[in-house]
N, C-alpha and C. Protein backbone atom coordinates (compact mmCIF):
# COMPACT_ATOMS: atom_id res chain seq x y z
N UNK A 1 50.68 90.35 -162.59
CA UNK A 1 50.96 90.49 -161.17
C UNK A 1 52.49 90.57 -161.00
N UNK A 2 53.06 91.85 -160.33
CA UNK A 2 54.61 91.81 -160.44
C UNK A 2 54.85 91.31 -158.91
N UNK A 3 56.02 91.30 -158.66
CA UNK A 3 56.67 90.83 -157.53
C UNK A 3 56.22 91.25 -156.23
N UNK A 4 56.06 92.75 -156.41
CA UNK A 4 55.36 93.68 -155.12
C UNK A 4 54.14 93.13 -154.55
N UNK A 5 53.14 92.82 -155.60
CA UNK A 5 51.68 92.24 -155.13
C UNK A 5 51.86 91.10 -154.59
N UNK A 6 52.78 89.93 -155.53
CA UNK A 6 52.87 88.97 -154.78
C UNK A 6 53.15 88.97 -153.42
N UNK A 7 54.32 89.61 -152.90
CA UNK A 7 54.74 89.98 -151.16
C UNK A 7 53.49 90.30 -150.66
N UNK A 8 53.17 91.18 -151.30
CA UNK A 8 51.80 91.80 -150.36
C UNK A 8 50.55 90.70 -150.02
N UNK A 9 50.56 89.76 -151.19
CA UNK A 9 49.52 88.75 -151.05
C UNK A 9 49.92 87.78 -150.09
N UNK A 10 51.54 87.43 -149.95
CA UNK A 10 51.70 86.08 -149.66
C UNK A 10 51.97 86.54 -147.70
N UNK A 11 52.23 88.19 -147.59
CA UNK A 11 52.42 88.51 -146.12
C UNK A 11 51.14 88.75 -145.92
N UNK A 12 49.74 89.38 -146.44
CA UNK A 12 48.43 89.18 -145.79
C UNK A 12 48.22 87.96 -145.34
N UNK A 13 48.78 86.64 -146.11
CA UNK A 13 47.89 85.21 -145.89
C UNK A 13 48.70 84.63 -144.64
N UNK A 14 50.07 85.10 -144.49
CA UNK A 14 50.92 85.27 -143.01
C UNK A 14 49.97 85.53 -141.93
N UNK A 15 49.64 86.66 -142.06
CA UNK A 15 48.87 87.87 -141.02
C UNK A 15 47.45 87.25 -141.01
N UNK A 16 47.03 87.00 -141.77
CA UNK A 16 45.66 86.72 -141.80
C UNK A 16 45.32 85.20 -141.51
N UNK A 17 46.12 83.77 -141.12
CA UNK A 17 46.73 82.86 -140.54
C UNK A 17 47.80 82.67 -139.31
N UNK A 18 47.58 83.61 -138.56
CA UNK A 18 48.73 83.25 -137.70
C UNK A 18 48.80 82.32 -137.17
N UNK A 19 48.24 81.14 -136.27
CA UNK A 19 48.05 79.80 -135.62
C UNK A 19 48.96 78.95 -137.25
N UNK A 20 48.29 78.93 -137.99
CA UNK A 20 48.76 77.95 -139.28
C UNK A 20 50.31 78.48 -139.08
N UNK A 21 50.55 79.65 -139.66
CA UNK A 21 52.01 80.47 -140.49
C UNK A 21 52.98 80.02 -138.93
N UNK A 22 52.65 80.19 -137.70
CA UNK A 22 53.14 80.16 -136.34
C UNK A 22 53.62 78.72 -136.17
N UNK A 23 52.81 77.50 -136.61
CA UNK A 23 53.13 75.90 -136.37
C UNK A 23 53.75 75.60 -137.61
N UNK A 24 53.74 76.69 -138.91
CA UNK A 24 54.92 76.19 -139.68
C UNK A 24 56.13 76.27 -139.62
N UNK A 25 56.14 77.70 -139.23
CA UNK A 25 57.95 78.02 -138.24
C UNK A 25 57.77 77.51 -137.82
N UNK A 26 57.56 76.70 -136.73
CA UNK A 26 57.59 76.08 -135.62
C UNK A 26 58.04 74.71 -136.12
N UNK A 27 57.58 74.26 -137.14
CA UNK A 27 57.99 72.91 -137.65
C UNK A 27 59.52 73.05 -138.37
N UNK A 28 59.40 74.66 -138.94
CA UNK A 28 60.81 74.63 -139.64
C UNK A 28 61.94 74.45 -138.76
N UNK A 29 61.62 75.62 -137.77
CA UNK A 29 62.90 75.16 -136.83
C UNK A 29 63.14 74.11 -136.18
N UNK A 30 61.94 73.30 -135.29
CA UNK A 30 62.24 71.95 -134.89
C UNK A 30 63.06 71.02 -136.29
N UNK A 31 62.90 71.22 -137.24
CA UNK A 31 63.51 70.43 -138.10
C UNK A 31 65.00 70.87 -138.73
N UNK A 32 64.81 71.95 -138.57
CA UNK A 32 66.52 72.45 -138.80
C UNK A 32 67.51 72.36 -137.63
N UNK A 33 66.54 72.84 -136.35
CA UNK A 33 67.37 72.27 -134.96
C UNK A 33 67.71 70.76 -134.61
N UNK A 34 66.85 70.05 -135.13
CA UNK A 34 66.96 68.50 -135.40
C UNK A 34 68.34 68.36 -135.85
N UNK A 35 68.66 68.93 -137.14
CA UNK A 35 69.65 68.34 -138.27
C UNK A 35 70.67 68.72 -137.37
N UNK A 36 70.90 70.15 -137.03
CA UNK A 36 72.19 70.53 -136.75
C UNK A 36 72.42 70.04 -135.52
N UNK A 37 71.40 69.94 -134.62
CA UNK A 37 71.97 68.76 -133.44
C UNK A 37 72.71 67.27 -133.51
N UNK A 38 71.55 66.49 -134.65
CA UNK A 38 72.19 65.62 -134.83
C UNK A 38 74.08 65.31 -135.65
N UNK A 39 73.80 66.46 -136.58
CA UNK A 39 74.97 66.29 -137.11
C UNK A 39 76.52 66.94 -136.16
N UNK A 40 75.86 67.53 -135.34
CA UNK A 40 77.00 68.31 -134.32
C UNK A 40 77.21 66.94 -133.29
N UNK A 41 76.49 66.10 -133.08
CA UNK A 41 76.69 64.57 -132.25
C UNK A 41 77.12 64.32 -132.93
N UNK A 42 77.17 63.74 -134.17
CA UNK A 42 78.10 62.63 -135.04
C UNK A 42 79.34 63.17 -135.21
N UNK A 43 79.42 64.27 -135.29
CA UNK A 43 80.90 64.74 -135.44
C UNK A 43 81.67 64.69 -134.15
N UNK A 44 81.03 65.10 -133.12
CA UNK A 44 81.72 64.89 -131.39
C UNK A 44 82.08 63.98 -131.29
N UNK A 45 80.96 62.70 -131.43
CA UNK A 45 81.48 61.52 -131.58
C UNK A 45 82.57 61.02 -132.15
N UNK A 46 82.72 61.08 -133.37
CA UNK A 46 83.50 60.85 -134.70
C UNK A 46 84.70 61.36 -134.04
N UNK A 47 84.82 62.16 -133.77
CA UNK A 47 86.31 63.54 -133.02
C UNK A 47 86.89 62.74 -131.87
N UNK A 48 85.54 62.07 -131.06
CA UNK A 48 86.11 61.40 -129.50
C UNK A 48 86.87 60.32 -129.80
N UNK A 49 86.62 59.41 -130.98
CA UNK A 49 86.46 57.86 -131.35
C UNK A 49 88.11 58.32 -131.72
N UNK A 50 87.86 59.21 -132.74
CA UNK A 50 89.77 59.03 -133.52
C UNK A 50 90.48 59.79 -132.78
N UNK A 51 90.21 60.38 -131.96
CA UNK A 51 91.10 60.78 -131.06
C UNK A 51 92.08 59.71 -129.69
N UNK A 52 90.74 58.47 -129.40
CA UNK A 52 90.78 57.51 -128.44
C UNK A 52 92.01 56.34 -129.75
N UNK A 53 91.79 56.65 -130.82
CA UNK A 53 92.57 55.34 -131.63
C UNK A 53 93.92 56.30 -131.86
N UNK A 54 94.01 57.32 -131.74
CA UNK A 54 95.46 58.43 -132.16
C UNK A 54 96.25 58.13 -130.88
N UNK A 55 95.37 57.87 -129.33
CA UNK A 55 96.28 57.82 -128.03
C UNK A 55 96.79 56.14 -128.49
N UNK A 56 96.11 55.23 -128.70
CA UNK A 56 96.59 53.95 -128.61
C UNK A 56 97.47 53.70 -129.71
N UNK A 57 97.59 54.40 -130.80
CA UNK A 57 98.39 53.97 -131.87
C UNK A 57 97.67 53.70 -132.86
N UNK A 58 97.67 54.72 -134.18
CA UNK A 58 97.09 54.55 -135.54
C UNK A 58 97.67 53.71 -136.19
N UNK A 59 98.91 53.60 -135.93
CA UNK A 59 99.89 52.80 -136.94
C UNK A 59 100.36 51.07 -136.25
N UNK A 60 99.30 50.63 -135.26
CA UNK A 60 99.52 49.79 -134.59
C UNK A 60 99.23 48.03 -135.30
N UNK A 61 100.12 47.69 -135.34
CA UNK A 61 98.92 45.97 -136.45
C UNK A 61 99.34 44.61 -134.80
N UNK A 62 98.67 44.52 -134.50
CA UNK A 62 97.97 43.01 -133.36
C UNK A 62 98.57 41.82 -134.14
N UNK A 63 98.58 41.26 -133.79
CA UNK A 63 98.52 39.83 -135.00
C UNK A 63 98.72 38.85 -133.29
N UNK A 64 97.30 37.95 -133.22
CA UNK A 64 96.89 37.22 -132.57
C UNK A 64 97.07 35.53 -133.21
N UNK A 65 97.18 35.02 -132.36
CA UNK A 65 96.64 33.49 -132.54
C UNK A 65 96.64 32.22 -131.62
N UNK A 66 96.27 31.19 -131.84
CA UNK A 66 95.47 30.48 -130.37
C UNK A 66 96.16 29.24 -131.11
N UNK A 67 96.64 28.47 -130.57
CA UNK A 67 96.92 26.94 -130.98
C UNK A 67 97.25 26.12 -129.96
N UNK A 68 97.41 24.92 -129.79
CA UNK A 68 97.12 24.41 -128.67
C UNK A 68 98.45 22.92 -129.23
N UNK A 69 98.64 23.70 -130.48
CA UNK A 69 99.52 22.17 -130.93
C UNK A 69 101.07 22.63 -130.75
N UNK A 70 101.35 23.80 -131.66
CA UNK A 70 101.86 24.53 -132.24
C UNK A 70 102.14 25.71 -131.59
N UNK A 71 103.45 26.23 -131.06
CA UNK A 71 104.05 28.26 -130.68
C UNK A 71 105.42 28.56 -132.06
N UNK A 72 104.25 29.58 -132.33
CA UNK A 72 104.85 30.41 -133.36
C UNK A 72 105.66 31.54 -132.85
N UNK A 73 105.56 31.71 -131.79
CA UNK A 73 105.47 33.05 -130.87
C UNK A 73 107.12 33.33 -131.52
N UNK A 74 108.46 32.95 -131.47
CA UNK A 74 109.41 33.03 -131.45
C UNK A 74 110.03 33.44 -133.04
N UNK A 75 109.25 32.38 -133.92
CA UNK A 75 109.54 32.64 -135.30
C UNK A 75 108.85 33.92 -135.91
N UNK A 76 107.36 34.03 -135.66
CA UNK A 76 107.04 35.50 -135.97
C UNK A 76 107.56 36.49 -135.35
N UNK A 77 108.11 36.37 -134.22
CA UNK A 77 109.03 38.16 -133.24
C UNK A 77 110.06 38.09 -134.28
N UNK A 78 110.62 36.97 -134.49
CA UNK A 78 111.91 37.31 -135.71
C UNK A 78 111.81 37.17 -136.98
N UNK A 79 110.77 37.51 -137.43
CA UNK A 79 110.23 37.77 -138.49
C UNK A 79 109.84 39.50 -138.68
N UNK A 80 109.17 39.83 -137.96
CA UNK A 80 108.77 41.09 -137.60
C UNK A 80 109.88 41.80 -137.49
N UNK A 81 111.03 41.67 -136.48
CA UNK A 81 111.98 42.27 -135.96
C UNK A 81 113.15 42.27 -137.50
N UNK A 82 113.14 41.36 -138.39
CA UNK A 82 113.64 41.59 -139.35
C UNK A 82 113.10 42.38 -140.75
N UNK A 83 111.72 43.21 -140.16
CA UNK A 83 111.40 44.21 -140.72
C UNK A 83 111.71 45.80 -140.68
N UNK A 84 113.26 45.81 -140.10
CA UNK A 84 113.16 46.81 -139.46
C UNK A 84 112.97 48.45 -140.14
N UNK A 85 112.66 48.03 -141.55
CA UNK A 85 113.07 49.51 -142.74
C UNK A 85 111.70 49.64 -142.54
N UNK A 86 110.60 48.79 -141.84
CA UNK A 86 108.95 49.13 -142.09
C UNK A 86 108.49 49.02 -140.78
N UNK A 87 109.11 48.84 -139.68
CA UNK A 87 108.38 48.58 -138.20
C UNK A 87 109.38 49.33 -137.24
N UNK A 88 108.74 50.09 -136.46
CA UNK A 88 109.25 50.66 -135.67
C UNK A 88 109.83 50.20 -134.50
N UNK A 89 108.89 49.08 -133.82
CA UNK A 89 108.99 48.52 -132.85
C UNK A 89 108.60 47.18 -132.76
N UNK A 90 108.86 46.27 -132.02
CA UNK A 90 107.96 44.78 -132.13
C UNK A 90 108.05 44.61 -130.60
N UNK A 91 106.68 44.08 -129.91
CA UNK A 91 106.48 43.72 -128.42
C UNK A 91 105.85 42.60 -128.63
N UNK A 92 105.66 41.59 -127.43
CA UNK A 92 104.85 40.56 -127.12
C UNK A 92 103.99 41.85 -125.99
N UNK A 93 102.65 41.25 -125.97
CA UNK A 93 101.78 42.04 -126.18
C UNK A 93 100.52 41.17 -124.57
N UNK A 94 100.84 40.36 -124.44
CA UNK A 94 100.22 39.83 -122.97
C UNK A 94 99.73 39.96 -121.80
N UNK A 95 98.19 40.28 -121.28
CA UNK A 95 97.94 40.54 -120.18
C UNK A 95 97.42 39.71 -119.37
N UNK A 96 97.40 40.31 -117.88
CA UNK A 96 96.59 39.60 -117.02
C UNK A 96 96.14 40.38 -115.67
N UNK A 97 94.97 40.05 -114.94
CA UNK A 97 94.72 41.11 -114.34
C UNK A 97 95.40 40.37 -113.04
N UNK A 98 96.03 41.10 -112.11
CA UNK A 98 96.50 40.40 -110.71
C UNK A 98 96.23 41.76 -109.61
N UNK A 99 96.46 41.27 -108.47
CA UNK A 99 96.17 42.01 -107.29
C UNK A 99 97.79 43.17 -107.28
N UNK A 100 97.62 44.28 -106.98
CA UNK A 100 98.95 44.86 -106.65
C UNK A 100 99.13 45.50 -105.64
N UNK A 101 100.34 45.40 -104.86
CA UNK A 101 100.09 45.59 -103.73
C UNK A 101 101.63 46.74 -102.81
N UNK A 102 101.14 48.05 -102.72
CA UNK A 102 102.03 49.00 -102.00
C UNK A 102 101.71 48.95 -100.68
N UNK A 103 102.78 48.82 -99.73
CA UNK A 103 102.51 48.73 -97.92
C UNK A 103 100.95 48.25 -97.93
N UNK A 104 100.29 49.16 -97.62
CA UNK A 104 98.78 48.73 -96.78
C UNK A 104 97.85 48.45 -98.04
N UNK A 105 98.41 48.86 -99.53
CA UNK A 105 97.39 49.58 -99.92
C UNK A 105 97.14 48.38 -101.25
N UNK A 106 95.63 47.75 -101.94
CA UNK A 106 96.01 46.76 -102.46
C UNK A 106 95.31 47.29 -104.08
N UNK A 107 95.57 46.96 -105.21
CA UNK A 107 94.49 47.29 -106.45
C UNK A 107 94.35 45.91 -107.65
N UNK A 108 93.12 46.25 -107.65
CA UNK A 108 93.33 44.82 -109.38
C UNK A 108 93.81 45.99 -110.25
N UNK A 109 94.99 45.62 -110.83
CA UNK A 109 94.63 46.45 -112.20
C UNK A 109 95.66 44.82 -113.48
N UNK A 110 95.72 45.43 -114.56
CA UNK A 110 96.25 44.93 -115.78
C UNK A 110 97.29 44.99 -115.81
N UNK A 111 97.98 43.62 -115.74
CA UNK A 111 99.97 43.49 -115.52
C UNK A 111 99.85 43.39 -117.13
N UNK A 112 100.72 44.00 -117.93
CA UNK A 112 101.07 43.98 -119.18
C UNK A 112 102.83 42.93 -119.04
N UNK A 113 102.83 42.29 -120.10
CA UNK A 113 104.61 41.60 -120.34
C UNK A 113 104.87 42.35 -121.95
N UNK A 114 105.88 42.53 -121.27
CA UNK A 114 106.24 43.60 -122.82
C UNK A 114 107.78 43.43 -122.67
N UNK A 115 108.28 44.45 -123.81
CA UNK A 115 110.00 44.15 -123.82
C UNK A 115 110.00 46.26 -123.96
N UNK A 116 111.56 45.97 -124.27
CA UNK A 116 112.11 47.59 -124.21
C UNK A 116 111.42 48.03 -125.90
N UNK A 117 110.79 47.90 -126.45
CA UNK A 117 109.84 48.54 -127.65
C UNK A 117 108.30 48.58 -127.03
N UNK A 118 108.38 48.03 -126.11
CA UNK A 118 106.90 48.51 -125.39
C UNK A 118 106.04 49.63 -125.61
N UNK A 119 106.92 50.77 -125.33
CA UNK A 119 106.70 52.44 -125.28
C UNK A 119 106.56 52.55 -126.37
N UNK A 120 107.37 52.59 -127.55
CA UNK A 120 107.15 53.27 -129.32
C UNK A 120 106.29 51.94 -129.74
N UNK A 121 105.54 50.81 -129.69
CA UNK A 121 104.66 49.91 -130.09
C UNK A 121 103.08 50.69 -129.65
N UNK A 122 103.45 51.19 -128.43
CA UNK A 122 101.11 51.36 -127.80
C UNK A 122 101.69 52.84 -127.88
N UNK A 123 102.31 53.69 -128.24
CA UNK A 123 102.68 55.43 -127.86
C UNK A 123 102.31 55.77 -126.45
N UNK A 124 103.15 55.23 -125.65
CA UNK A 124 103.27 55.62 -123.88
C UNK A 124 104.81 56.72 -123.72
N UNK A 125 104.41 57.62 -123.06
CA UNK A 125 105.68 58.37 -122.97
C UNK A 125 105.88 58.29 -121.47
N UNK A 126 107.45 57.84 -120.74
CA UNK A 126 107.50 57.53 -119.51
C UNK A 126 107.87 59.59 -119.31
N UNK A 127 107.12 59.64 -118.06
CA UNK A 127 107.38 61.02 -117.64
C UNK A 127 108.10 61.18 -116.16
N UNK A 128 108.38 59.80 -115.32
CA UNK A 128 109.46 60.37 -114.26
C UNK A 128 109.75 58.69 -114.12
N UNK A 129 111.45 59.22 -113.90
CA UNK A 129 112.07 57.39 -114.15
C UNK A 129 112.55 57.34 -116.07
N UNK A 130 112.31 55.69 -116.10
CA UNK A 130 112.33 55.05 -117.53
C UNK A 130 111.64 54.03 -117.92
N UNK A 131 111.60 53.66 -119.23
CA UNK A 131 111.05 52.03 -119.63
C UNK A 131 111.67 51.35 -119.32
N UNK A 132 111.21 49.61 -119.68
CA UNK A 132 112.07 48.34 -120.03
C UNK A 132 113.57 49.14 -120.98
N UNK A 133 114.26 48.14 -120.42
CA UNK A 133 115.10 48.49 -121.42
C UNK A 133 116.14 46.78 -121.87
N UNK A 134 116.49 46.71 -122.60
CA UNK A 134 116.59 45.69 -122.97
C UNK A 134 117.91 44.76 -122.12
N UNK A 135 118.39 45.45 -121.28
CA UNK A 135 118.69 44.82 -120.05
C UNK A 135 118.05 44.35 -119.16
N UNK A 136 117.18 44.87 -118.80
CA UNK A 136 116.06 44.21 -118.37
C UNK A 136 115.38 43.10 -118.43
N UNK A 137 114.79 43.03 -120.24
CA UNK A 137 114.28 41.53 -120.31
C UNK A 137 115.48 40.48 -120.47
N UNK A 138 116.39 40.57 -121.00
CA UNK A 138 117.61 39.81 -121.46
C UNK A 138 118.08 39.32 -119.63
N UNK A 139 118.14 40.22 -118.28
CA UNK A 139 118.45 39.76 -116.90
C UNK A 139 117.55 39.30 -116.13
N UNK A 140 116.21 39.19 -116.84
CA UNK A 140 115.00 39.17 -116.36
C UNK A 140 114.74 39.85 -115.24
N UNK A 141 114.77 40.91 -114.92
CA UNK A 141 114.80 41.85 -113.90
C UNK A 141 113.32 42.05 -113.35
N UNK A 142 113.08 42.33 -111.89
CA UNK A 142 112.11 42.26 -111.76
C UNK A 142 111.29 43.44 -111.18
N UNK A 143 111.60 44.36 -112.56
CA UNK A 143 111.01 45.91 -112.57
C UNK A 143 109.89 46.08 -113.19
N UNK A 144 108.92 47.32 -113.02
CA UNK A 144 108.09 47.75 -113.61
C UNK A 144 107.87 49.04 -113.50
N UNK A 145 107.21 49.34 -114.97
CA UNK A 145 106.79 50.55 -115.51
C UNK A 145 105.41 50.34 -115.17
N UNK A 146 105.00 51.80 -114.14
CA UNK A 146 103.51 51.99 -113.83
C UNK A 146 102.42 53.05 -114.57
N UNK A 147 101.37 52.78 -114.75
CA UNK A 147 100.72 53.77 -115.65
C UNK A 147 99.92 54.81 -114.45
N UNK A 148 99.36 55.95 -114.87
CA UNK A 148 99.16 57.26 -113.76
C UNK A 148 98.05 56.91 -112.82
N UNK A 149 97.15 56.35 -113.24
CA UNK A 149 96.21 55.99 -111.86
C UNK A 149 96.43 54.86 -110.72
N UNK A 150 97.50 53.73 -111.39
CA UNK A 150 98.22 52.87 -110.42
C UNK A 150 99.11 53.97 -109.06
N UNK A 151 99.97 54.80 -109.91
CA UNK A 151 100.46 55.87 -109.17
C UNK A 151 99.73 56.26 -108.05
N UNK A 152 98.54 57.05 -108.53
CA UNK A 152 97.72 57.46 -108.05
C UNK A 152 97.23 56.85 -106.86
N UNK A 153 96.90 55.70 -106.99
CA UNK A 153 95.79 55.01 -106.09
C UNK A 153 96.80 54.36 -105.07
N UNK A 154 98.00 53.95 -105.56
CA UNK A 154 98.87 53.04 -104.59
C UNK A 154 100.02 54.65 -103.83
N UNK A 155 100.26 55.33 -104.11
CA UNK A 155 101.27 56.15 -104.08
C UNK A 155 100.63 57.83 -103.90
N UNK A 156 99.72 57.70 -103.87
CA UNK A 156 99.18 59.44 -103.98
C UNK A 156 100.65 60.46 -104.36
N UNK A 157 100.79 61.55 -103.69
CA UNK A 157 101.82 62.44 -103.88
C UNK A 157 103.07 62.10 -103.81
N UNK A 158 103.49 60.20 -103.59
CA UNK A 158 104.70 60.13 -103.19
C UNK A 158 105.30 59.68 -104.45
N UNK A 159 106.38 60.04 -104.63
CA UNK A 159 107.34 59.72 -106.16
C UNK A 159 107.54 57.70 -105.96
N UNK A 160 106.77 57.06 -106.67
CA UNK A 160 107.35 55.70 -106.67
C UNK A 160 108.26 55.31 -107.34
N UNK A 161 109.25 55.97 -107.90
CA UNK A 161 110.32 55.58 -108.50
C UNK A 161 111.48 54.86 -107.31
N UNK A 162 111.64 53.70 -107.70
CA UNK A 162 112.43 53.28 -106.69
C UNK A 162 111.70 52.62 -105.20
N UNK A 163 110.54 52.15 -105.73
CA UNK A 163 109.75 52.08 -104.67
C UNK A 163 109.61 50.53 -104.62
N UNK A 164 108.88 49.61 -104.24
CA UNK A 164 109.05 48.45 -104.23
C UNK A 164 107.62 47.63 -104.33
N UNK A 165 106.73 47.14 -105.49
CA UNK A 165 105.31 46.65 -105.43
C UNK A 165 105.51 44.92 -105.19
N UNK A 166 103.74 44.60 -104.66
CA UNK A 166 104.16 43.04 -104.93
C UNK A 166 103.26 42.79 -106.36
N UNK A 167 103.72 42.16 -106.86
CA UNK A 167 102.45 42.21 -107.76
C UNK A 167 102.41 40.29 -107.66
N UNK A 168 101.30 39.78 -107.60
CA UNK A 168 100.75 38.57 -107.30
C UNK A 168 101.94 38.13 -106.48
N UNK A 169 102.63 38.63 -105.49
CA UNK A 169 103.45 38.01 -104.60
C UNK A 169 104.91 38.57 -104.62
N UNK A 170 105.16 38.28 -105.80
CA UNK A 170 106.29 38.59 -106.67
C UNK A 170 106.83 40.32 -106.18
N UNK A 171 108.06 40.84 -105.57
CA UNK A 171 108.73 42.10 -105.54
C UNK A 171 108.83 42.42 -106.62
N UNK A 172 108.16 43.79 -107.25
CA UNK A 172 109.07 44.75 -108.50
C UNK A 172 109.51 45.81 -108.13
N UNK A 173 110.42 46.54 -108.52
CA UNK A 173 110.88 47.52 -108.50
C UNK A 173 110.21 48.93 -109.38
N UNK A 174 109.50 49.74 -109.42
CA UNK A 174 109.10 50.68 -110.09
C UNK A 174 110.34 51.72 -110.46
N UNK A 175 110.07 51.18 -112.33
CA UNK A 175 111.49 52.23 -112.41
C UNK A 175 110.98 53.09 -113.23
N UNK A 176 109.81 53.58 -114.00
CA UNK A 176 109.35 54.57 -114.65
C UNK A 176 107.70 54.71 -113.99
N UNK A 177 106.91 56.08 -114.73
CA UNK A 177 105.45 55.97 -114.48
C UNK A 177 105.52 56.54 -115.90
N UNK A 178 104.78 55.94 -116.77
CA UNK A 178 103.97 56.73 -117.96
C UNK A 178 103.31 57.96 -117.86
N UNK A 179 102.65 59.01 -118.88
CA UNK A 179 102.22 59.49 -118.81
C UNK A 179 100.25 59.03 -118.92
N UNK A 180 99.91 60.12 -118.34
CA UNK A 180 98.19 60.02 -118.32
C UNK A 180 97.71 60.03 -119.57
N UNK A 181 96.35 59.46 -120.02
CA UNK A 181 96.31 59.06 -121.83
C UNK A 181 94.77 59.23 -121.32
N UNK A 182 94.45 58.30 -120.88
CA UNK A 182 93.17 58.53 -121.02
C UNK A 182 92.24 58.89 -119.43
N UNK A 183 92.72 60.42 -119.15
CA UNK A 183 91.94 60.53 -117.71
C UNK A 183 92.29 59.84 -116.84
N UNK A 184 92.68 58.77 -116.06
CA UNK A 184 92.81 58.14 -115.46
C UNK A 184 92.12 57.03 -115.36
N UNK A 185 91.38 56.43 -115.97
CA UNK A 185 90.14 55.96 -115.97
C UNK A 185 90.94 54.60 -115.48
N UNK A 186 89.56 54.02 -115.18
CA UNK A 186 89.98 52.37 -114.68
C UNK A 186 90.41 51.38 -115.97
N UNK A 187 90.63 50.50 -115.74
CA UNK A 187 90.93 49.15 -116.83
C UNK A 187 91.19 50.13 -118.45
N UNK A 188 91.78 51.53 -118.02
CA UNK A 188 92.30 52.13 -119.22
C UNK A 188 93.63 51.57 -119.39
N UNK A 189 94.91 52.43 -120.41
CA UNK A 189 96.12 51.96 -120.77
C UNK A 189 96.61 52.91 -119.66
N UNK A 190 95.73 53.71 -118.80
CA UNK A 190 96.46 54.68 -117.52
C UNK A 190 96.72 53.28 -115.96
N UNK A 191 95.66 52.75 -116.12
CA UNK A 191 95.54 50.91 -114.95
C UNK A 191 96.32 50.20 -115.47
N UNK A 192 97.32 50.54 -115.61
CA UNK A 192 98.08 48.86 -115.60
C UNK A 192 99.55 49.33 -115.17
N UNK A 193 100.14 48.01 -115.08
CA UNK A 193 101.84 47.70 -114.57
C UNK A 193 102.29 46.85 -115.65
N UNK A 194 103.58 47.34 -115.93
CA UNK A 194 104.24 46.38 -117.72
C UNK A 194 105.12 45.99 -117.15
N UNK A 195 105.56 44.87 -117.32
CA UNK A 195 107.37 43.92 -116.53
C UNK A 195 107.56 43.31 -117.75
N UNK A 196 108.88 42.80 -117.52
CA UNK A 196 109.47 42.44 -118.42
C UNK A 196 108.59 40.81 -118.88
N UNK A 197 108.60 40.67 -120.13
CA UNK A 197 108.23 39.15 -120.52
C UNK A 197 108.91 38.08 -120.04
């Protein structure tokens, strides 16, 4: 039996089965459309995830700790800060959520305390105005850098540079706005206000 007969045998039993030969395609493709769906999700995914850790900083290291006896806080910043051939930046890193408040208009969002390495520590680029700058924390000045949906929500079209917030009571001065990172989204790194530590 050469090759020819075989075709001919194996497309009669096609033709001569259609319901059967019809629910086997039918199974092939549900199962190949399966794979490539699923694997086209894991990769979207996969793409969304390291893309969301590339805005916050790949090269970022936390170093937390809780004591109740003991503040290290002072000896590790100058520890760190005397890394300077391997660290780019060093911040205290502290939040809290408080009420903020332009003329009429009021928002919760995330007060960050940070210093003038703030910006090159989380990768925030200020886009009208400036950061902390190390006059700032050293006069304890009582400015802040706003992120784009604070803008947004307290300030619509008006430039807040130079503008005046309360934040839990307290007058700041808005002297930069960051750029937008993640959409605007709420309780993102776009919601918050950074002052000096």
């Amino acid at each position: 039996m050469n090759f020819y007969q075989s075709f001919l045998m194996a497309f009669k039993s096609i033709t001569n089965n259609k319901v059967r030969s019809f629910l086997t395609m039918l199974g092939i493709i549900i199962g190949v459309s399966s794979v490539i769906t699923l694997v086209s999700v894991v990769q979207g995914t996969q793409k969304t995830v390291m893309e969301q850790f590339e805005k916050m900083g790949t090269n970022k290291i936390n170093v937390n700790y809780w004591s109740d006896s003991i503040n290290i806080t002072d000896d590790l910043y100058a520890y760190c800060k005397g890394l300077s051939d391997y660290v780019d930046g060093v911040t205290p890193n502290q939040s809290s959520q408080y009420k903020v408040r332009y003329r009429s208009k009021v928002l919760d969002t995330n007060v960050f305390f940070g210093n003038d390495n703030y910006d090159v520590c989380n990768k925030n680029k200020v886009v009208s105005g400036r950061g902390l700058s190390y006059t700032d924390i050293k006069s304890h000045l009582k400015v802040t850098v706003i992120g784009e949906r604070v803008k947004k929500e307290l300030f619509g079209c008006e430039n807040p540079v130079g503008k005046v917030l309360r934040i839990n009571g307290d007058e700041c001065t808005v002297i930069g706005v960051y750029e937008e990172k993640f959409d605007g989204a709420q309780w993102s790194q776009d919601d918050m206000t950074l002052v000096p530590y």
